[in-house]
N, C-alpha and C. Protein backbone atom coordinates (compact mmCIF):
# COMPACT_ATOMS: atom_id res chain seq x y z
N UNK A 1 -56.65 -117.02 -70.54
CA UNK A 1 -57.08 -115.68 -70.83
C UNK A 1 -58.32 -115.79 -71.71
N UNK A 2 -59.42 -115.29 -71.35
CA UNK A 2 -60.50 -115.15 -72.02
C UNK A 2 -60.66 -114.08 -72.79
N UNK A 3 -61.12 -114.00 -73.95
CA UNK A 3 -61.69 -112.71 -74.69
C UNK A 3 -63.03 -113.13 -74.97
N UNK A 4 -63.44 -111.46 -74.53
CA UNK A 4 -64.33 -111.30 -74.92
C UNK A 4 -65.10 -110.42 -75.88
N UNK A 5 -66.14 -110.62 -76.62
CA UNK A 5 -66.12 -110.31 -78.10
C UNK A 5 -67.74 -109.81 -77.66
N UNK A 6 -67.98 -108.34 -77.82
CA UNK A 6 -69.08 -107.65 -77.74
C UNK A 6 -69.81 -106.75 -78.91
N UNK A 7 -70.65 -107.10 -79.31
CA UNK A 7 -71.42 -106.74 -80.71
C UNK A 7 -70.50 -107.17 -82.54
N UNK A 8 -69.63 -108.57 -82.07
CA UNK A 8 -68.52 -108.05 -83.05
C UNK A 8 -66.89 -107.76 -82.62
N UNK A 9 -66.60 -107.48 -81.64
CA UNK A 9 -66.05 -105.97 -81.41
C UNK A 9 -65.21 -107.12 -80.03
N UNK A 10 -64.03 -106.83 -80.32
CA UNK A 10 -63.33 -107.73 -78.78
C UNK A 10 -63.33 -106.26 -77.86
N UNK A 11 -63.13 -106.87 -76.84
CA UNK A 11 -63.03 -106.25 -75.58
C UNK A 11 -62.22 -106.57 -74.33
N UNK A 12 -61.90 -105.70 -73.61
CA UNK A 12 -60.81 -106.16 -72.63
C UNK A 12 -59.66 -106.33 -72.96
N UNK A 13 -58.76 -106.97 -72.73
CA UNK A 13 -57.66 -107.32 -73.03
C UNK A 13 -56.74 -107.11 -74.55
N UNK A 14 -58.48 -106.91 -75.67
CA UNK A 14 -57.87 -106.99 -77.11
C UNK A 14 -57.43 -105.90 -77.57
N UNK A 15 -57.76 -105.24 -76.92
CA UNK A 15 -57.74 -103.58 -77.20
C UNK A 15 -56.12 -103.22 -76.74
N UNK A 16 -56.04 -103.75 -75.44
CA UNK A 16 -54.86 -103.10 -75.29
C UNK A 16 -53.47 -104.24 -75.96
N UNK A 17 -53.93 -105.35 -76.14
CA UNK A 17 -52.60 -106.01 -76.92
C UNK A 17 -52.57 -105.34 -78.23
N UNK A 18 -53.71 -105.05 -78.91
CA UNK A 18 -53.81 -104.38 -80.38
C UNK A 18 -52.63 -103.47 -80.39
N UNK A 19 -52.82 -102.29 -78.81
CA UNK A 19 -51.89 -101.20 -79.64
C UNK A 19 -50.65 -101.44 -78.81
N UNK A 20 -50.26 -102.47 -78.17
CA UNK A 20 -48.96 -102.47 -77.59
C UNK A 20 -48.41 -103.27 -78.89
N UNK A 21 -48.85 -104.06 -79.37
CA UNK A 21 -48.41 -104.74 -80.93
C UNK A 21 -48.39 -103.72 -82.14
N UNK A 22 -49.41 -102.91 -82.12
CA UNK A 22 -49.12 -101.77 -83.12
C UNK A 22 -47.69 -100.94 -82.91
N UNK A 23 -47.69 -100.70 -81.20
CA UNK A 23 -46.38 -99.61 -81.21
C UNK A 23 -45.28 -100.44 -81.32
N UNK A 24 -44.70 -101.71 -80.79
CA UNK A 24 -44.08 -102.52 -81.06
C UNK A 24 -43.70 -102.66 -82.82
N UNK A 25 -44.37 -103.00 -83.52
CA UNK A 25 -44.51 -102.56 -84.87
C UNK A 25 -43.72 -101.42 -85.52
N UNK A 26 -44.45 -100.31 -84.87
CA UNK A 26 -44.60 -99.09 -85.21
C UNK A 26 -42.68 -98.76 -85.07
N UNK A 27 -42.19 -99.42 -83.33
CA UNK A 27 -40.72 -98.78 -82.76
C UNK A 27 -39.72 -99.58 -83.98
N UNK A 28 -40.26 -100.78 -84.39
CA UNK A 28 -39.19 -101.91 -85.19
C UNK A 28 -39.07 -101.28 -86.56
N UNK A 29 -39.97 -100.49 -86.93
CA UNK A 29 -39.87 -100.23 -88.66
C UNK A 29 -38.90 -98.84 -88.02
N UNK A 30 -39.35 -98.55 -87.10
CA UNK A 30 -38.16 -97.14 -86.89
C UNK A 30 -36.69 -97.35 -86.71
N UNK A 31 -36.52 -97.93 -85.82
CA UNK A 31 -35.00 -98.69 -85.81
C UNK A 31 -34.69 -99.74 -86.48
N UNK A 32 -35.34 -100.26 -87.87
CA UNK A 32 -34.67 -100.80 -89.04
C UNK A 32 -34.44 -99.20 -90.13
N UNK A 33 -35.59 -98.79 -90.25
CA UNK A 33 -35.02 -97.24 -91.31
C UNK A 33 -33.16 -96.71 -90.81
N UNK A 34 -33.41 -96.45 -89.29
CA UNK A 34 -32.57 -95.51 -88.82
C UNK A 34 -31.00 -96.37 -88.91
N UNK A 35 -30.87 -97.97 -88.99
CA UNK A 35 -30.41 -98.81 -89.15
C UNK A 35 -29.68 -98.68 -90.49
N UNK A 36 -30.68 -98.68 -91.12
CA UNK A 36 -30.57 -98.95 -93.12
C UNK A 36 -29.69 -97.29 -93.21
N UNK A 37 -30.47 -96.13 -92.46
CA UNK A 37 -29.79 -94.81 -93.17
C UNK A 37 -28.11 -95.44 -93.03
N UNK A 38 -28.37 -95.55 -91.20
CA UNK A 38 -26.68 -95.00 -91.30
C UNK A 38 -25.77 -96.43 -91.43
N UNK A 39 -26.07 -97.74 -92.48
CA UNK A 39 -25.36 -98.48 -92.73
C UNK A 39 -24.99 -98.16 -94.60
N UNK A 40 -26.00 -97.20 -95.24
CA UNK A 40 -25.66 -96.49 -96.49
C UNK A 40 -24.77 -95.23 -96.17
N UNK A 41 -25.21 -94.93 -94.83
CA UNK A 41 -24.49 -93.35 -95.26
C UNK A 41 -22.66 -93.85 -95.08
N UNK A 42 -22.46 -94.52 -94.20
CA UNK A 42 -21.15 -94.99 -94.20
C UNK A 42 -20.71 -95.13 -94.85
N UNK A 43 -21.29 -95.91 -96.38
CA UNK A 43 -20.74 -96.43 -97.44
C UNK A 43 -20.80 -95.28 -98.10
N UNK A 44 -21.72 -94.23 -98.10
CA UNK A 44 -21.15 -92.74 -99.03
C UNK A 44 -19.99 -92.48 -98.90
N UNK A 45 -19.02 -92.02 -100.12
CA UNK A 45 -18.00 -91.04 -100.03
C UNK A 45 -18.03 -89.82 -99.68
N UNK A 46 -17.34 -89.28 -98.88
CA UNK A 46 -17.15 -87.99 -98.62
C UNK A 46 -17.31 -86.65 -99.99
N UNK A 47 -17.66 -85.87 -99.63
CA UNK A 47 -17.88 -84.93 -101.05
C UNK A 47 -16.74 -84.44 -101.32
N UNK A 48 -16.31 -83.98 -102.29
CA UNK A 48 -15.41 -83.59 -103.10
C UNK A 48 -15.17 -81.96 -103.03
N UNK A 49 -14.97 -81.76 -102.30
CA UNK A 49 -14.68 -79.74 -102.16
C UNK A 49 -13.74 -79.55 -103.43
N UNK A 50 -13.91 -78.88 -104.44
CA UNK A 50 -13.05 -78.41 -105.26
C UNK A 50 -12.55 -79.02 -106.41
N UNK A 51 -11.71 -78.95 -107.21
CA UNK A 51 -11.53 -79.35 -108.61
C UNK A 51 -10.56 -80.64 -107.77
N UNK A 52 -11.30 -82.14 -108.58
CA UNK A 52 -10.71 -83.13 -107.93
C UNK A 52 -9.16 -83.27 -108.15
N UNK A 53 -8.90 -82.50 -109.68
CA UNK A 53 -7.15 -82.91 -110.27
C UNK A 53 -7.14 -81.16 -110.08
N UNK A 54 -5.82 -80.97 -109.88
CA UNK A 54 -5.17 -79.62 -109.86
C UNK A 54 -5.31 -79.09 -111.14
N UNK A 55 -5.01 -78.19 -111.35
CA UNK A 55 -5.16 -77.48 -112.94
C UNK A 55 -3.92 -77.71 -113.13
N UNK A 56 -4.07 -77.28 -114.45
CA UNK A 56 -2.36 -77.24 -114.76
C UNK A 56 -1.03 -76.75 -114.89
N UNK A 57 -0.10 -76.51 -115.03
CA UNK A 57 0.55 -75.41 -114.55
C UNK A 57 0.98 -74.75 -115.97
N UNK A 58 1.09 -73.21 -115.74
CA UNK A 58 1.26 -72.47 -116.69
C UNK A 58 2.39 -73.02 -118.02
N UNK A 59 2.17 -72.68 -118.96
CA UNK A 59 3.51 -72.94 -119.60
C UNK A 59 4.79 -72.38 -119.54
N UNK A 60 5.69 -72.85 -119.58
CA UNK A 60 6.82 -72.14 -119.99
C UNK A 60 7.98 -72.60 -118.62
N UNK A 61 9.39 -72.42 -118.75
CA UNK A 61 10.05 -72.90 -117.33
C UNK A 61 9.58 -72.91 -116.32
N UNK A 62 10.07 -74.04 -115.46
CA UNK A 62 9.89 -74.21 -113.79
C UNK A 62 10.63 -72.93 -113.17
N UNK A 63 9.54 -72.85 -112.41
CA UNK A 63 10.70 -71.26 -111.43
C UNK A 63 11.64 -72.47 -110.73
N UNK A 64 12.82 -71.87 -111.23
CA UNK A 64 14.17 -72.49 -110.14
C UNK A 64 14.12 -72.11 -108.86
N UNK A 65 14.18 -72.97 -107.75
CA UNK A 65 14.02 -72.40 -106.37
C UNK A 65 15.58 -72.35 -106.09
N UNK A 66 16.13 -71.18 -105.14
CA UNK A 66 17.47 -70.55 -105.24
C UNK A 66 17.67 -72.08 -104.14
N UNK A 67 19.38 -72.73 -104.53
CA UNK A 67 19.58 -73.18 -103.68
C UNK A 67 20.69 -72.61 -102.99
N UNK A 68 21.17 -72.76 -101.37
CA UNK A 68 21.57 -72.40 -100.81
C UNK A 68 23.13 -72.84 -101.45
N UNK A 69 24.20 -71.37 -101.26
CA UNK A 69 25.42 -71.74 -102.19
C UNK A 69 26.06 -72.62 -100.92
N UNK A 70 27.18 -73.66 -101.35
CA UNK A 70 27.97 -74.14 -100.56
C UNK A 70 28.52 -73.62 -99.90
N UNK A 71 29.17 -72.70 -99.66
CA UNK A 71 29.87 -71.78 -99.30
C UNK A 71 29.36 -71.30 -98.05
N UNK A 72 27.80 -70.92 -98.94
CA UNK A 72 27.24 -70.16 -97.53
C UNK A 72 26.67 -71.12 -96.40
N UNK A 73 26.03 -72.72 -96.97
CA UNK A 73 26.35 -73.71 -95.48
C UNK A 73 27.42 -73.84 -94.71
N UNK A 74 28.83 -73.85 -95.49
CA UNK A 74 29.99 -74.04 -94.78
C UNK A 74 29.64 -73.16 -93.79
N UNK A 75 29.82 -71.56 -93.92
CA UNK A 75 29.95 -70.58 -92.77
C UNK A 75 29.19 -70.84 -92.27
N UNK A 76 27.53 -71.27 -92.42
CA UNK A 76 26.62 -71.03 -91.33
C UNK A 76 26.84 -72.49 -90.15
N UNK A 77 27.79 -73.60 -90.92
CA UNK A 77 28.32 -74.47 -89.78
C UNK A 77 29.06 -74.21 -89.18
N UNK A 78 30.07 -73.52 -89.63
CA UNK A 78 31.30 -72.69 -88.96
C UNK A 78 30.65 -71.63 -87.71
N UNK A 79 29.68 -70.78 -88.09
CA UNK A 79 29.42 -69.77 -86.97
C UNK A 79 28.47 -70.98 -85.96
N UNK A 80 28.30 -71.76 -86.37
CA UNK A 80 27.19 -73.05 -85.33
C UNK A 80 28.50 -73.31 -84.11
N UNK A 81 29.73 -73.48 -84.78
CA UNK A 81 30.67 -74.19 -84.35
C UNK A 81 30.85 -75.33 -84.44
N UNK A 82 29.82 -75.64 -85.52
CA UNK A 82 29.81 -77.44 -86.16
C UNK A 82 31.60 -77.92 -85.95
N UNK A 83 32.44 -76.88 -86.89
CA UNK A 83 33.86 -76.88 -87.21
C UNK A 83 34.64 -75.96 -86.85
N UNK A 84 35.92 -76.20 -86.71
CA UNK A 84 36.77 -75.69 -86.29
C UNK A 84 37.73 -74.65 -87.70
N UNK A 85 38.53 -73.80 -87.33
CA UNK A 85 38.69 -72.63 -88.03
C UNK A 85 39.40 -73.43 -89.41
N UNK A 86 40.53 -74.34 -88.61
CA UNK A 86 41.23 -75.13 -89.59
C UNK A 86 40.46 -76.27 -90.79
N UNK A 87 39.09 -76.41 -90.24
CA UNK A 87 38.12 -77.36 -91.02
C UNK A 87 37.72 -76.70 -92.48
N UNK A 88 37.30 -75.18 -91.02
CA UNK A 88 36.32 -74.39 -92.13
C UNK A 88 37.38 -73.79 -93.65
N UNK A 89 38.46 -73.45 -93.84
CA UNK A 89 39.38 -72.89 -94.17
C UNK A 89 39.43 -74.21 -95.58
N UNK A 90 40.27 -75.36 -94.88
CA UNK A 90 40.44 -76.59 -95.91
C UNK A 90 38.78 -76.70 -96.83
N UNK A 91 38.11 -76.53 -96.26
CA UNK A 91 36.87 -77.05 -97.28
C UNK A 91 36.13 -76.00 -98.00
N UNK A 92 36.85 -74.81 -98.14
CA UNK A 92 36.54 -73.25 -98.72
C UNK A 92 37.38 -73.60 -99.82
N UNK A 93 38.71 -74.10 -99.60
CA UNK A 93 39.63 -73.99 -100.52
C UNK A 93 39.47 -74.97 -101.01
N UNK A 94 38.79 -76.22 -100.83
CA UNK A 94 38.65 -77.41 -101.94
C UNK A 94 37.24 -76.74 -102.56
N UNK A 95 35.58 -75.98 -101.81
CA UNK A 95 34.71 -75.49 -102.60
C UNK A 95 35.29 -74.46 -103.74
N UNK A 96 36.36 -73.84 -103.29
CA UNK A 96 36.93 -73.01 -104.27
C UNK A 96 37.47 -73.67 -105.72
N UNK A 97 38.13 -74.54 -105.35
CA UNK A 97 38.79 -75.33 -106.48
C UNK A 97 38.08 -75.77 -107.67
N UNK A 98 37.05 -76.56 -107.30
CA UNK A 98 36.11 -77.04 -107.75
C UNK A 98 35.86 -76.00 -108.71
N UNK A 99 35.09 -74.52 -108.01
CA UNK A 99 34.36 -74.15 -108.90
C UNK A 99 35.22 -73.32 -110.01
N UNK A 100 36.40 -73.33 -109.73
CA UNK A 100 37.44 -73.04 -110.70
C UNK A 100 37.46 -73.93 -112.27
N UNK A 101 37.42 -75.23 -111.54
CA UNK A 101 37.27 -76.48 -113.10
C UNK A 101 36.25 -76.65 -113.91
């Protein structure tokens, strides 16, 4: 391949390797940036919507949440048909006992 060099000044061939090496250049610094963003952005944490710790809770007692009386699971196994009449009956009268002592 010959070049040729006119007033100074290449010609032919130099011209066009110049800017296929410039854009070459030009595409590699682009897909190292675009590279670099999204190998930092990965490593970002996600943002934080809202107060990171809960506040605190008011003073004074826990609201007691009602628990369901024994009694009233027994029947609602009894109307399931979990048990039988004679089941349901014996274990009313031992929940009964109990809450007698």
């Amino acid at each position: 391949m010959v070049h040729r060099w006119h007033h100074g000044y290449p010609s032919g061939w130099g011209y066009g390797l110049a800017a296929l090496l410039l854009l070459g250049v030009v595409v590699m610094i682009a897909l190292l940036a675009v590279l670099v963003y999204h190998q930092f952005a990965a490593r970002r944490p996600a943002p934080v919507r809202g107060p990171a710790v809960p506040p605190p809770a008011p003073p004074g007692p826990p609201a007691a949440v009602p628990a369901p009386a024994a009694e009233q699971l027994l029947a609602e196994r009894y109307a399931r048909g979990e048990i039988d009449d004679e089941e349901y009956r014996r274990r009313l009268d031992v929940l009964r006992q109990h809450r007698r002592e």
